[in-house]
N, C-alpha and C. Protein backbone atom coordinates (compact mmCIF):
# COMPACT_ATOMS: atom_id res chain seq x y z
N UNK A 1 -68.52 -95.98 135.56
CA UNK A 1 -69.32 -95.81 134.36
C UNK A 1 -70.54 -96.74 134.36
N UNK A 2 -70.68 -97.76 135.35
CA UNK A 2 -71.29 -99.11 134.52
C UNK A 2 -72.47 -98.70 135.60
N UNK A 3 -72.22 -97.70 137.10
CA UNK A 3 -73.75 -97.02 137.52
C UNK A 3 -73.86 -95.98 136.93
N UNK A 4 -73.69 -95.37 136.16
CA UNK A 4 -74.56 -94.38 135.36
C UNK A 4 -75.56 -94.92 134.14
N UNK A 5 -74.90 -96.16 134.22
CA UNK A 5 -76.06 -97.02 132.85
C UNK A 5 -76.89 -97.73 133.80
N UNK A 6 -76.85 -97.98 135.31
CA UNK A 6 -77.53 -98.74 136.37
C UNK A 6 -78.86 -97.65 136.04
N UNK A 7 -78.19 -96.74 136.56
CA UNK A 7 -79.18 -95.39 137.06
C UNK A 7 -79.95 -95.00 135.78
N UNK A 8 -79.36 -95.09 134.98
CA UNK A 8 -80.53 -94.83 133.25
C UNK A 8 -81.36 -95.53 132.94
N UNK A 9 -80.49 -97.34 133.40
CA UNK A 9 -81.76 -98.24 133.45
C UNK A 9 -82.94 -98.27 133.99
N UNK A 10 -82.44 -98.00 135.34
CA UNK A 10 -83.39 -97.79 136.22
C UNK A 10 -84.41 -96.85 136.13
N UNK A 11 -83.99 -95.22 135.71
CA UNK A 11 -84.88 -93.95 135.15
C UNK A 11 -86.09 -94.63 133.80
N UNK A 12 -85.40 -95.81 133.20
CA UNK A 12 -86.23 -96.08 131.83
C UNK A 12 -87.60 -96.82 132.74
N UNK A 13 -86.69 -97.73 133.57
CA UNK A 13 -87.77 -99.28 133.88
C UNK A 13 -89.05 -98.13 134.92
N UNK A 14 -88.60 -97.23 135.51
CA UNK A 14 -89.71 -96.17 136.42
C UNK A 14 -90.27 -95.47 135.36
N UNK A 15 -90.10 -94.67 134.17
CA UNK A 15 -90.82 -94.54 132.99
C UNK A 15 -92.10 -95.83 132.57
N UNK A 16 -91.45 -96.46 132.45
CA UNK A 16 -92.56 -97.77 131.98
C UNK A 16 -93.35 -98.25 133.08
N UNK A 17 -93.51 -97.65 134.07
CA UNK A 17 -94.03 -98.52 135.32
C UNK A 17 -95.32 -97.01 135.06
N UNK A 18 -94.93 -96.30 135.10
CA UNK A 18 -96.11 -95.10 135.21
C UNK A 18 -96.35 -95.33 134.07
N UNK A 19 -95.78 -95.01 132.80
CA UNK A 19 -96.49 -95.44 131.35
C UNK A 19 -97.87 -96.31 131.63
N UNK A 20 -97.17 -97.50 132.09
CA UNK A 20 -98.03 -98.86 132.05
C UNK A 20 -99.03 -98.24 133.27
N UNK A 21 -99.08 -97.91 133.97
CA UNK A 21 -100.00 -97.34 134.93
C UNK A 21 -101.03 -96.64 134.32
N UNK A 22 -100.94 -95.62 133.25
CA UNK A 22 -101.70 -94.56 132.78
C UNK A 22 -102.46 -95.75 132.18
N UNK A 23 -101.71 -96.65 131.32
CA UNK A 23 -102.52 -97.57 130.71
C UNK A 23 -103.87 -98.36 131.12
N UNK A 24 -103.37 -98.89 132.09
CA UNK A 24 -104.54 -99.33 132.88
C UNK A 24 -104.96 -98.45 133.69
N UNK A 25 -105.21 -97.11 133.87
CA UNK A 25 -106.18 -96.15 134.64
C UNK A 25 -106.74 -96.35 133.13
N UNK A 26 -106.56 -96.12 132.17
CA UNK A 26 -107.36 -96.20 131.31
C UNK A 26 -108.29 -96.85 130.40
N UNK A 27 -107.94 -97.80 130.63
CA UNK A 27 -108.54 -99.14 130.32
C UNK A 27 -109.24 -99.72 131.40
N UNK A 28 -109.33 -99.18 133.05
CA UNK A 28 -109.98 -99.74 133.86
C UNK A 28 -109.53 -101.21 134.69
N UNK A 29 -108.42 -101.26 134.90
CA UNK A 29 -107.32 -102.61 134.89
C UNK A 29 -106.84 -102.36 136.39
N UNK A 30 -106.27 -103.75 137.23
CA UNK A 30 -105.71 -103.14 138.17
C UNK A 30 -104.81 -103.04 138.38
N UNK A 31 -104.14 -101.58 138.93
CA UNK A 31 -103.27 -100.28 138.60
C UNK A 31 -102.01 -101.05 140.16
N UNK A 32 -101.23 -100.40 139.16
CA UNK A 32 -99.67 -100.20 140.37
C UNK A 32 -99.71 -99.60 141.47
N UNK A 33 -99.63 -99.93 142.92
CA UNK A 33 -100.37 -98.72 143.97
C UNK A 33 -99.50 -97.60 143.93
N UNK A 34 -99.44 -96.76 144.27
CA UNK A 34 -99.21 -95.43 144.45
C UNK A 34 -97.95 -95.11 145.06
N UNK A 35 -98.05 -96.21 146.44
CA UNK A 35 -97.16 -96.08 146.90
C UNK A 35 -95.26 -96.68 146.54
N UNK A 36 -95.87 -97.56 145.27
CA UNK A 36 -94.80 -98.22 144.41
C UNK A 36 -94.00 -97.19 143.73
N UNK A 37 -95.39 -96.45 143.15
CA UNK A 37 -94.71 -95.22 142.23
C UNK A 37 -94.02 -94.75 143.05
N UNK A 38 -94.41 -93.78 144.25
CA UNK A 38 -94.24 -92.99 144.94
C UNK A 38 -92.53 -93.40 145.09
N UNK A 39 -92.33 -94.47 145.50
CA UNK A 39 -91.19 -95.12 146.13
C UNK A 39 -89.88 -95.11 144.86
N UNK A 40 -90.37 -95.78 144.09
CA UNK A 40 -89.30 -95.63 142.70
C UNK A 40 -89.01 -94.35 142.33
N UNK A 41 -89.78 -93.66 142.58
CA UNK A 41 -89.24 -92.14 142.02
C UNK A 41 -87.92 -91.77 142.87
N UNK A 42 -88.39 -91.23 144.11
CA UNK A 42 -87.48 -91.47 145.14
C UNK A 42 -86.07 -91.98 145.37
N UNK A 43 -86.12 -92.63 145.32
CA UNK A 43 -85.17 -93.93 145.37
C UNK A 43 -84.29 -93.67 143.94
N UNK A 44 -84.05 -93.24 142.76
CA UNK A 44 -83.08 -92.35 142.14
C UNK A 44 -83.73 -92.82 140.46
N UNK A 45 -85.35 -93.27 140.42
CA UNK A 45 -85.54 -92.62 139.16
C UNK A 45 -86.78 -92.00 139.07
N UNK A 46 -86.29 -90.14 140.01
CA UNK A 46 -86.95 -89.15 138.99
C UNK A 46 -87.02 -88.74 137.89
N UNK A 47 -85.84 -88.55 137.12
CA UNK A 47 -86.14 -88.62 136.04
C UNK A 47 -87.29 -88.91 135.43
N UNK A 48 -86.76 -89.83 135.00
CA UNK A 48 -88.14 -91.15 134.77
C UNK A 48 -89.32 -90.86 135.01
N UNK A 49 -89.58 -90.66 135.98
CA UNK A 49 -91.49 -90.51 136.99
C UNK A 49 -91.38 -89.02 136.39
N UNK A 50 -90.66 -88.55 136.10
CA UNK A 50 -91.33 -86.52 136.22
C UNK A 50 -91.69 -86.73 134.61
N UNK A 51 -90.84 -86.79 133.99
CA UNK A 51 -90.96 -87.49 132.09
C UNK A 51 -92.41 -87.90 132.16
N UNK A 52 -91.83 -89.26 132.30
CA UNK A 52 -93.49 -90.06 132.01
C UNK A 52 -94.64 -88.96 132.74
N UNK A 53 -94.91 -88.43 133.71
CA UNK A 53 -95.73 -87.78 134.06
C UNK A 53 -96.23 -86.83 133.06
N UNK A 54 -95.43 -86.32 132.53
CA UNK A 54 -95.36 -84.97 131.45
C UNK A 54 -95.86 -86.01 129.97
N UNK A 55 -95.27 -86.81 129.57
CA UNK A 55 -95.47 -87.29 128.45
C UNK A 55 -97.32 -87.82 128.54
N UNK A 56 -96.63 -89.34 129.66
CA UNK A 56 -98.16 -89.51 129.80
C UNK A 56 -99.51 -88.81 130.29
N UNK A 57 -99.20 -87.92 130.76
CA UNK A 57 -100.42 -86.89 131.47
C UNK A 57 -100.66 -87.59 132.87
N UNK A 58 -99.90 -88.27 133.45
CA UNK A 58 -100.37 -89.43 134.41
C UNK A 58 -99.53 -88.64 136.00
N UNK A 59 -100.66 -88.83 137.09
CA UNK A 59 -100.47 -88.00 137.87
C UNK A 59 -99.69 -86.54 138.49
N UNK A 60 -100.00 -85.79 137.34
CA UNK A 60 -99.37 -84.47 137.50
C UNK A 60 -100.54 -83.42 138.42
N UNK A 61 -101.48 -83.69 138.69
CA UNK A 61 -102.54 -82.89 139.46
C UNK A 61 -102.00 -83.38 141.25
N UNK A 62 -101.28 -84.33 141.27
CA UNK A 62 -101.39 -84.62 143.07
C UNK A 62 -100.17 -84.09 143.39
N UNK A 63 -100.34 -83.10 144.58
CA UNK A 63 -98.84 -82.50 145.19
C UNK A 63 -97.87 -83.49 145.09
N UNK A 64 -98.26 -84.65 146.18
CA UNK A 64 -97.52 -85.47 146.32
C UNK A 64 -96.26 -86.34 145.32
N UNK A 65 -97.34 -86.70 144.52
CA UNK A 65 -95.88 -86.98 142.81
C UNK A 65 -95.38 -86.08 142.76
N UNK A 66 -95.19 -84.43 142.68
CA UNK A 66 -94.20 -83.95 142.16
C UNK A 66 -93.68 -83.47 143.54
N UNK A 67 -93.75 -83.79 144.49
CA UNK A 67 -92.65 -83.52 145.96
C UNK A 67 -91.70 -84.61 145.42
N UNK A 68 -92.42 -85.95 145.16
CA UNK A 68 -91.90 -87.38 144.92
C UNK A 68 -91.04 -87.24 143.82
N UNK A 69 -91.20 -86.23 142.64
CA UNK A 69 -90.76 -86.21 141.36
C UNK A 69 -89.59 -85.46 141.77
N UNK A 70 -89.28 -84.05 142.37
CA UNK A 70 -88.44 -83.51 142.93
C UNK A 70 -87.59 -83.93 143.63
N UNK A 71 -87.45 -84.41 144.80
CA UNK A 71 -86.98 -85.28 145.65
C UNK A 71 -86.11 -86.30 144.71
N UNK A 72 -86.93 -86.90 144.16
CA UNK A 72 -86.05 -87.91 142.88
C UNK A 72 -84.74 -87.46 142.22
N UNK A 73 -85.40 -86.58 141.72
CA UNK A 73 -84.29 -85.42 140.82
C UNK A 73 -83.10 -85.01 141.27
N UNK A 74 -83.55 -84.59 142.27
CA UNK A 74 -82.39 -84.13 143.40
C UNK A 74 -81.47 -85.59 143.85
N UNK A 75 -81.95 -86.62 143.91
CA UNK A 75 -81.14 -87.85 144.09
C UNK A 75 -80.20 -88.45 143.17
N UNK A 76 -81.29 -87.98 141.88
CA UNK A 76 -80.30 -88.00 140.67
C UNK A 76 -79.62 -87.74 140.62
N UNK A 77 -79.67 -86.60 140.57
CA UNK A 77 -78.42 -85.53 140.37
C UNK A 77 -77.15 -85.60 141.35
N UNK A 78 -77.54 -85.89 142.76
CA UNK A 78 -76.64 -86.67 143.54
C UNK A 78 -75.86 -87.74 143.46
N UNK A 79 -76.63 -88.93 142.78
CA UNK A 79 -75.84 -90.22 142.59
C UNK A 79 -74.99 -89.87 141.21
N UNK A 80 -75.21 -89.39 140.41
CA UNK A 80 -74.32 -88.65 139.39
C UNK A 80 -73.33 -87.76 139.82
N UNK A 81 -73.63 -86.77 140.52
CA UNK A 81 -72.47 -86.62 140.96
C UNK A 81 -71.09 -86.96 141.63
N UNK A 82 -72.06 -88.12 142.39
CA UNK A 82 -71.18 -88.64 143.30
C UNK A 82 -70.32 -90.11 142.46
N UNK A 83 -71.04 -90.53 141.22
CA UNK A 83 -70.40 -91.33 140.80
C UNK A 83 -69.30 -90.92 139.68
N UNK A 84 -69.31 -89.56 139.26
CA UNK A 84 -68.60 -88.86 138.92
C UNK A 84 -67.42 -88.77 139.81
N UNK A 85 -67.61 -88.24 140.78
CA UNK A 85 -66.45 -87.55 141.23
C UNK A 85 -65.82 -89.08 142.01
N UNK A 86 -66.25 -90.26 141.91
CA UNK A 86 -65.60 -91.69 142.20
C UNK A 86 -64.92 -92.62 140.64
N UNK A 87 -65.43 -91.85 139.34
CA UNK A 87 -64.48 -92.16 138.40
C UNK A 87 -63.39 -91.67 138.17
């Protein structure tokens, strides 16, 4: 139970990392590289990155985030399963 609240945490703290990203593309600030995003999504919070994308308007035009956003998802949905079927 106590990684499925890992993995939510984690989906929130990759939400706030692109949030905070849109922020400073917008304000002109210097930005989180790409390849950070890119990586956290990945790594099991899509969730998170596909959301914030949608909410914030923040890189939904580049293939690449939503291969990255997908890919994520699919990990999700994996480590949930798999921590499921280990409770």
């Amino acid at each position: 139970m106590i990684f499925l609240w890992i993995l939510l945490v984690w989906n929130i703290v990759v939400f706030g990392f692109y949030a905070v990203d849109k922020y400073k593309a917008i304000h002109h600030l210097w930005r989180i590289p790409e390849k950070v995003l890119l990586t956290e999504a990945i790594i099991g919070g899509g969730l998170g990155a596909i959301l914030a994308g949608q909410i914030c308007h923040h890189k939904t035009r580049k293939w690449y985030f939503w291969l990255a956003w997908i890919i994520g998802v699919i990990v999700d949905i994996a480590l949930v399963l798999v921590i499921i079927n280990l409770m």
